[in-house]
Protein backbone atom coordinates (compact mmCIF):
# COMPACT_ATOMS: atom_id res chain seq x y z
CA UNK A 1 120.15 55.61 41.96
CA UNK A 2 122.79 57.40 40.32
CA UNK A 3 123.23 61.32 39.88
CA UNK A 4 125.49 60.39 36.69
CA UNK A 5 123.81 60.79 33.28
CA UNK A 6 122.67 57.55 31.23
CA UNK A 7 125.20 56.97 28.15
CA UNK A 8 123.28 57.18 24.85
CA UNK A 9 122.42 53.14 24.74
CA UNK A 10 120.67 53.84 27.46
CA UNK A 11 118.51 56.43 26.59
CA UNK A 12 117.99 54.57 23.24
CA UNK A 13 116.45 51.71 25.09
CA UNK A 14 114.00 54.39 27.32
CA UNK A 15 112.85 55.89 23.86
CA UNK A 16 112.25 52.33 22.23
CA UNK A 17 109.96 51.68 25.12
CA UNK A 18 108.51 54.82 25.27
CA UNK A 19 107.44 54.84 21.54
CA UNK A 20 105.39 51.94 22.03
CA UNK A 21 102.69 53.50 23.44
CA UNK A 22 99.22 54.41 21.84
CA UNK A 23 98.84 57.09 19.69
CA UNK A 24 95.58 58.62 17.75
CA UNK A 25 95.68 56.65 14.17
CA UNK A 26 98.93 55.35 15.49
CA UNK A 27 100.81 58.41 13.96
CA UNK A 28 103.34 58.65 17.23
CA UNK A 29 103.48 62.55 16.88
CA UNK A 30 106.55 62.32 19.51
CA UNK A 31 110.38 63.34 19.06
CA UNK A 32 113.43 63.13 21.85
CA UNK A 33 116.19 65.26 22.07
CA UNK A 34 118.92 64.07 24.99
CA UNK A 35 121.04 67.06 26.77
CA UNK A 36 123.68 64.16 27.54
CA UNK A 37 125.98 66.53 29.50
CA UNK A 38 122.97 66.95 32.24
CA UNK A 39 121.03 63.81 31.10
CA UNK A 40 118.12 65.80 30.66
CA UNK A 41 115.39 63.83 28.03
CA UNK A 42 112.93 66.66 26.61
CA UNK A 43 110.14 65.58 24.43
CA UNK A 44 108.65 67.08 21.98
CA UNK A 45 105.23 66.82 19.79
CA UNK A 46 106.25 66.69 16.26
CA UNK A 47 103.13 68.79 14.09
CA UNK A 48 103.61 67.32 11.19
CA UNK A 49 102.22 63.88 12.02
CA UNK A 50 99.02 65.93 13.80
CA UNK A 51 95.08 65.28 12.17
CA UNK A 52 94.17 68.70 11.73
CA UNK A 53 90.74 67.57 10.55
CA UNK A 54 90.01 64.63 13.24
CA UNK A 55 92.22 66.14 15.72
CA UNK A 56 91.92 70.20 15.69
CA UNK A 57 92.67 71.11 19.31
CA UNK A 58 95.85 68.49 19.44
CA UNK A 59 94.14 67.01 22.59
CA UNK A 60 94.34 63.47 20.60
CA UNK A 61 98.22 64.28 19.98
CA UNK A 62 98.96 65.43 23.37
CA UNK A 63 96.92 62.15 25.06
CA UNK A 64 99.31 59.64 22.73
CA UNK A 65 102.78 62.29 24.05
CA UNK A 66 101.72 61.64 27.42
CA UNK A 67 101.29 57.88 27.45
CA UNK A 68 104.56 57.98 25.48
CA UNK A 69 105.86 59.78 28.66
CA UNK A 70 104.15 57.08 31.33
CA UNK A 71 106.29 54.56 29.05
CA UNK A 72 109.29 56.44 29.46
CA UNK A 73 109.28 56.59 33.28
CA UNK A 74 108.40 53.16 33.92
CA UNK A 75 111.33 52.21 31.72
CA UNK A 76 113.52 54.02 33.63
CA UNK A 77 111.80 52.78 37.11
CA UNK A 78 112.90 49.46 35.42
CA UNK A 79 116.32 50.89 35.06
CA UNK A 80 117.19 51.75 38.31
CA UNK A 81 116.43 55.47 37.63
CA UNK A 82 114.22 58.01 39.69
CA UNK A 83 113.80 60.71 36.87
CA UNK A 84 111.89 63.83 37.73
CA UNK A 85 109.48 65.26 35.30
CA UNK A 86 108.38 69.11 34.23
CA UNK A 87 105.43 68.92 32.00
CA UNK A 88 105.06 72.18 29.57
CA UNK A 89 108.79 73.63 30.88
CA UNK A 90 108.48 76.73 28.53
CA UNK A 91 105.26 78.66 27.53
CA UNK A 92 107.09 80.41 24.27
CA UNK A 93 108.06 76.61 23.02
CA UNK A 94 104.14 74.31 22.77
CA UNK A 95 106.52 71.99 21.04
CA UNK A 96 108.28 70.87 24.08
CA UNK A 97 105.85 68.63 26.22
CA UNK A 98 108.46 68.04 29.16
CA UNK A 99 111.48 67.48 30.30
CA UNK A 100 112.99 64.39 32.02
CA UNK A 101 115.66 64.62 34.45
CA UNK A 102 117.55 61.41 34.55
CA UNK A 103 119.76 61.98 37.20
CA UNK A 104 117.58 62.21 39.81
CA UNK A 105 119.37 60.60 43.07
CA UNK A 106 115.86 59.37 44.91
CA UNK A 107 114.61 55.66 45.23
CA UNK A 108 112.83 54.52 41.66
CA UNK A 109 109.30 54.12 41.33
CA UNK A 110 108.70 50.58 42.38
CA UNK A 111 105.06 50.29 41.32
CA UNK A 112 105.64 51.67 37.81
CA UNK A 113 108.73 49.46 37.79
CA UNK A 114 106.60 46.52 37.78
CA UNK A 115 104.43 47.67 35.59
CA UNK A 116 107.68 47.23 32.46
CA UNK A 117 106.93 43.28 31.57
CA UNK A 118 103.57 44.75 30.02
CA UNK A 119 104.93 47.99 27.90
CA UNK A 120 106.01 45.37 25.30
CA UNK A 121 102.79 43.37 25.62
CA UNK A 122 100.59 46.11 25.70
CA UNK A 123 98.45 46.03 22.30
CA UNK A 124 94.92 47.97 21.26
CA UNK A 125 92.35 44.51 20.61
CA UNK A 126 89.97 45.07 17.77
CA UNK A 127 88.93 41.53 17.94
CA UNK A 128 85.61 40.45 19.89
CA UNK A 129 85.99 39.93 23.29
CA UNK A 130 83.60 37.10 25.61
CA UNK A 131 80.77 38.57 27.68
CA UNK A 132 82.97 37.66 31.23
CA UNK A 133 82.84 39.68 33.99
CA UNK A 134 85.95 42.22 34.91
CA UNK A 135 86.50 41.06 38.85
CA UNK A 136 85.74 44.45 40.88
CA UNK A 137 88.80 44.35 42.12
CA UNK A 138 90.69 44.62 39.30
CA UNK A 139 88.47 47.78 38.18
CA UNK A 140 89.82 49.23 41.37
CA UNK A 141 93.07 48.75 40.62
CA UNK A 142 92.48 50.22 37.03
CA UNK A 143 90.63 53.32 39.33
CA UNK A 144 93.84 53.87 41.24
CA UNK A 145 96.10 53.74 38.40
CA UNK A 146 94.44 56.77 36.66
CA UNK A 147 94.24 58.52 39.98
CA UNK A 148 97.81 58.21 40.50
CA UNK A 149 98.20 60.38 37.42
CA UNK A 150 95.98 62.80 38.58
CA UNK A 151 92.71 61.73 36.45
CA UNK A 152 89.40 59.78 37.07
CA UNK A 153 88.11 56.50 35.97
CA UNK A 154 84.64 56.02 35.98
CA UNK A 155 82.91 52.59 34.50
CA UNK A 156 79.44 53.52 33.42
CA UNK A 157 76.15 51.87 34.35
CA UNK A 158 74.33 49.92 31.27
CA UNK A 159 71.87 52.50 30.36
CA UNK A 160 74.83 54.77 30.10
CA UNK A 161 76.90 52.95 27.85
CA UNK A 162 73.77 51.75 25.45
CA UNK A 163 73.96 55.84 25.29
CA UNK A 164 77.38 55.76 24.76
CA UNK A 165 77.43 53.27 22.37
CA UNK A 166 74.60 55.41 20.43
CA UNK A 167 77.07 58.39 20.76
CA UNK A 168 80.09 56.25 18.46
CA UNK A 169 77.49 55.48 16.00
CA UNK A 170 76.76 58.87 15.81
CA UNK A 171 80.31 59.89 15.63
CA UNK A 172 80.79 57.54 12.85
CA UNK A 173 77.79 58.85 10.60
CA UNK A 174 79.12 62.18 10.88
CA UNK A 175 82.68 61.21 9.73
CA UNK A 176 81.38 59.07 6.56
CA UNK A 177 79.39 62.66 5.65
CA UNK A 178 83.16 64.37 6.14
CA UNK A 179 85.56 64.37 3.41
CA UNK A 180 88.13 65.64 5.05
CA UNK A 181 88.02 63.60 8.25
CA UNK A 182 87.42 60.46 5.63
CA UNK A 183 90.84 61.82 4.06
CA UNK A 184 92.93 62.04 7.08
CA UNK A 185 91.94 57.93 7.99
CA UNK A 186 92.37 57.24 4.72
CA UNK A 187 95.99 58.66 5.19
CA UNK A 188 96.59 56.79 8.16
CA UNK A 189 95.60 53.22 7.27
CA UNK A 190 95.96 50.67 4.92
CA UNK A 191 93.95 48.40 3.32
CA UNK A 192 96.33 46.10 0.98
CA UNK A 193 97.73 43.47 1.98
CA UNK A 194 101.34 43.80 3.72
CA UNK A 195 104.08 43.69 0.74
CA UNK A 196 107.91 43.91 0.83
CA UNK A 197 107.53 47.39 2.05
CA UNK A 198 106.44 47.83 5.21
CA UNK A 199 105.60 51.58 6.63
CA UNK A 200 106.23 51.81 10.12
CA UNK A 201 103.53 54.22 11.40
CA UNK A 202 99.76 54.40 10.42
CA UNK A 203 97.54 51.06 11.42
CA UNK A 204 97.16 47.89 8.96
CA UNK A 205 94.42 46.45 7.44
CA UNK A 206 95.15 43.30 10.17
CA UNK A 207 94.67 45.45 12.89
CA UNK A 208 91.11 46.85 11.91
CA UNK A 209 89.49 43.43 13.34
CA UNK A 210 86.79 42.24 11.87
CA UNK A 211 83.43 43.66 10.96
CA UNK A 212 80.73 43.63 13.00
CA UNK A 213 77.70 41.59 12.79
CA UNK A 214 74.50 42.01 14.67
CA UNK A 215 76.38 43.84 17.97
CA UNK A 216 77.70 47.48 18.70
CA UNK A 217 80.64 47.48 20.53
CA UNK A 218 82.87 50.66 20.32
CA UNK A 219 85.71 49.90 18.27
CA UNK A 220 86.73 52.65 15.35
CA UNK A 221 86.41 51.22 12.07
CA UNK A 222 89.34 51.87 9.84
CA UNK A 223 88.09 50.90 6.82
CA UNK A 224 85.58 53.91 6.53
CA UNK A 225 83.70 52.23 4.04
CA UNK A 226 86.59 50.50 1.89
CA UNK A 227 87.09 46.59 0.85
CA UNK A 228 89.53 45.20 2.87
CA UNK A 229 90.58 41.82 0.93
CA UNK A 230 90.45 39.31 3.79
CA UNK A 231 88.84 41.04 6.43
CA UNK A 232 85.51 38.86 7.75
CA UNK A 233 82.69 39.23 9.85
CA UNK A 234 82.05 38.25 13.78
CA UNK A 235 79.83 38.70 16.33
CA UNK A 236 81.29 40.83 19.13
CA UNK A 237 80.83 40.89 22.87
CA UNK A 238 77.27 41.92 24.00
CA UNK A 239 77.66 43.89 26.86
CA UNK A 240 80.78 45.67 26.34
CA UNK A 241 82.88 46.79 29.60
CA UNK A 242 83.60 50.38 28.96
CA UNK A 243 85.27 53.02 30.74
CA UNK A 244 85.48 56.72 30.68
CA UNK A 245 88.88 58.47 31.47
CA UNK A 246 88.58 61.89 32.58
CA UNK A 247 89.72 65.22 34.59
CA UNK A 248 88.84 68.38 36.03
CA UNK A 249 90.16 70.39 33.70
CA UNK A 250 90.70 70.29 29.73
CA UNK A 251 94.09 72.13 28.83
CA UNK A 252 97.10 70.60 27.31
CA UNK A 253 98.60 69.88 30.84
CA UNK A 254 95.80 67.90 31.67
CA UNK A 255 95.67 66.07 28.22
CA UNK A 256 99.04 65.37 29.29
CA UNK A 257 98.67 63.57 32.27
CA UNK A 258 95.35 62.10 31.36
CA UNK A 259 97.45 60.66 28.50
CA UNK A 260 100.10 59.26 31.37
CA UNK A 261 96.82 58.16 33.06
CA UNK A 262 95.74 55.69 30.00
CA UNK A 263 98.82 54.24 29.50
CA UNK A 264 99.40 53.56 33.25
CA UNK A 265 95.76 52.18 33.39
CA UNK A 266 96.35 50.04 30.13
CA UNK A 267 99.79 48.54 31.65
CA UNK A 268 97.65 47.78 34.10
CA UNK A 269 95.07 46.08 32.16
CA UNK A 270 98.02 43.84 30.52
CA UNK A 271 99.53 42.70 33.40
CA UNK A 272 95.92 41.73 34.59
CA UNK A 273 95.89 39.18 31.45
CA UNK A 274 92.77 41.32 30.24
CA UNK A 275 93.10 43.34 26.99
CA UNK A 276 91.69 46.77 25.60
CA UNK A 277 91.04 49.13 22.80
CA UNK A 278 90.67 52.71 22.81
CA UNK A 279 87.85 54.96 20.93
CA UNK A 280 87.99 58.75 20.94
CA UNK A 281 85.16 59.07 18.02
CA UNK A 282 82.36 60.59 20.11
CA UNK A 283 85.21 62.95 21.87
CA UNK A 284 86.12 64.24 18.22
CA UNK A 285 82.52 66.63 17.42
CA UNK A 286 81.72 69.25 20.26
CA UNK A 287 78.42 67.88 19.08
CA UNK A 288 79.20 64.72 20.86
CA UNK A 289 81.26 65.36 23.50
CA UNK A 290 79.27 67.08 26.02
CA UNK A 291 77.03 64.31 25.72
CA UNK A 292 79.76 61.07 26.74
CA UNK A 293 80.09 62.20 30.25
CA UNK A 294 77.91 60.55 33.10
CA UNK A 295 75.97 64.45 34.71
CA UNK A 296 75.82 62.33 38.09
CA UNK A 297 79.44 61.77 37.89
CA UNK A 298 82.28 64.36 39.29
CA UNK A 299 84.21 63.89 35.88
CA UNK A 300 84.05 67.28 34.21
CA UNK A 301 85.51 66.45 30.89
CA UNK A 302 86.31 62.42 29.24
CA UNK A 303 89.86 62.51 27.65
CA UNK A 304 89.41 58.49 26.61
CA UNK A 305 86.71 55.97 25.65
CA UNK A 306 88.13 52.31 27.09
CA UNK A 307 86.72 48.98 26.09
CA UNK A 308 88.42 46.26 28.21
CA UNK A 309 87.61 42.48 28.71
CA UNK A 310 88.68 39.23 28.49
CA UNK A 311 89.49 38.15 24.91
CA UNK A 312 92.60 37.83 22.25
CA UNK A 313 95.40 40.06 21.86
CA UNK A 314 95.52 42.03 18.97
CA UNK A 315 98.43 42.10 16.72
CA UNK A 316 101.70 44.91 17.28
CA UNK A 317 101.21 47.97 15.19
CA UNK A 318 104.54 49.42 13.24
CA UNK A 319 107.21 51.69 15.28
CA UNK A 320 109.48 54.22 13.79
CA UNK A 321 112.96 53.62 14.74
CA UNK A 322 114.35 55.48 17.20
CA UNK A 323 116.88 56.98 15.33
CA UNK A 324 113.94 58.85 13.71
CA UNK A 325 112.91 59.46 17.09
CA UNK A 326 115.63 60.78 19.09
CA UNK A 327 118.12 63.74 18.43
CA UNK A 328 121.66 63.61 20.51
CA UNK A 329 123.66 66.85 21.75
């Protein structure tokens, strides 16, 4: 609890932590600029790593900013700090997503402080997961992490998600008939196998999983059709344990928090020794969309598909360094 602003290292280290969060074809469309003299954080969404084609509203690039910003204030939880937050400061500047005020003098957050062990941990699972129950009281605990940041989650019935599940293969026919939407994965993945140069955004041909065989779980497939030298075949889990993140409204505040609201429910998930992977396919085609919601449900519009279970972490996608990341005046 200090009113003093963080020195530089320390900032570093919030931005290291913060840029480990999800992010739509892991393209971390996210920059940091630190107002040392009043240790004020802003961040920014940097346009030039946006999908145009998958992505055309930036609600994808706004949900992987705010989950970059849940990161960021349970770091500094972790630190001792109590920052206060503005989200969308300045309507002539879209660019800047909010502002963190580090020197805020009240008590830190103690329950996203304990959330900190997992931002490290945290990893999207491609892999098969076991047909094991969730224990209902850990999907409560998943239900009051979203609602601390203002959204819903809501775990569909099975005849919803055999409808959801029909939705994603939908989704997916309609981006193999897409050239452009093809292009843009194309651009963000990788298919060889790692060399001596190693990019440090985009997702790897390691972290596509393996194919599926004879099941339907929701998990995006990367290779869109490509050989992937290595890359087998398994049998994933049966009933799949999906959830639906959501919220009243659909603006780029609320993509903003409802991005806060996945990574808070997803450090949530780690710490529960479960693990997760995240699908937005059937969210990408008005077409679609409409259609993922439950119409009994109170959730107006879903911001996340979530497949969580019991099963093996997947591997840790590239980072930028945060000296890409993070500008100093």
């Amino acid at each position: 609890m200090t009113a003093q602003p963080p020195d530089v290292s320390a900032v570093t280290a919030l931005v290291a932590d913060a840029a480990t969060a999800p992010s739509l074809h892991n393209a971390q469309p996210w920059a940091f600029r630190y107002l040392r003299d009043i240790g004020v954080l802003r961040l920014y969404a940097d346009f030039e790593r946006a999908l145009p084609r998958t992505d055309p509203d930036n609600r994808g690039l706004h949900l992987g900013c705010g989950a970059a910003l849940l990161n960021l204030r349970v770091a500094a939880a972790a630190a001792g700090l109590a920052p206060l937050v503005r989200l969308l400061p300045d309507p002539a500047c879209p660019e800047l997503l909010a502002e963190v005020h580090l020197c805020g003098t009240g008590p830190p957050d103690g329950a996203l402080a304990r959330l900190s062990p997992a931002i490290r941990r945290r990893h999207s699972s491609r892999l098969p997961f076991r047909d094991e129950a969730v224990p209902a009281a850990v999907l409560e605990k998943l239900r009051e992490a979203a609602g601390a940041e203002g959204a819903q989650l809501f775990f569909p019935g099975a005849w919803h998600v055999q409808s959801l599940l029909e939705l994603v293969r939908d989704a997916e026919g309609r981006e193999a008939r897409d050239p452009e939407v093809r292009g843009e994965t194309e651009q963000w993945t990788r298919t060889d196998p790692p060399g001596g140069d190693v990019a440090a955004d985009g997702v790897s041909g390691e972290a596509f999983g393996p194919r599926q065989r004879g099941t339907l779980a929701p998990v995006r497939d990367f290779a869109a059709g490509r050989p992937v030298p290595g890359r087998g075949w398994a049998a994933f889990e049966k009933n799949p344990h999906i959830a639906l993140l959501g919220t009243v409204h659909d603006g780029p505040v609320d993509w903003l928090r409802a991005g806060q609201a996945l990574e808070r429910v997803l450090l949530h998930v780690t710490t529960e020794g479960l693990v997760a992977s995240v699908t937005s396919q059937p969210l990408e085609w008005p077409e679609t969309r409409w259609a993922v919601r439950d119409p009994a449900s109170s959730m107006a519009h879903v911001q996340m598909v979530i497949r969580l279970g019991h099963g093996p972490e997947g591997p840790a996608s590239p980072r930028r360094p945060v000296a890409e990341l993070l500008d100093v005046l």
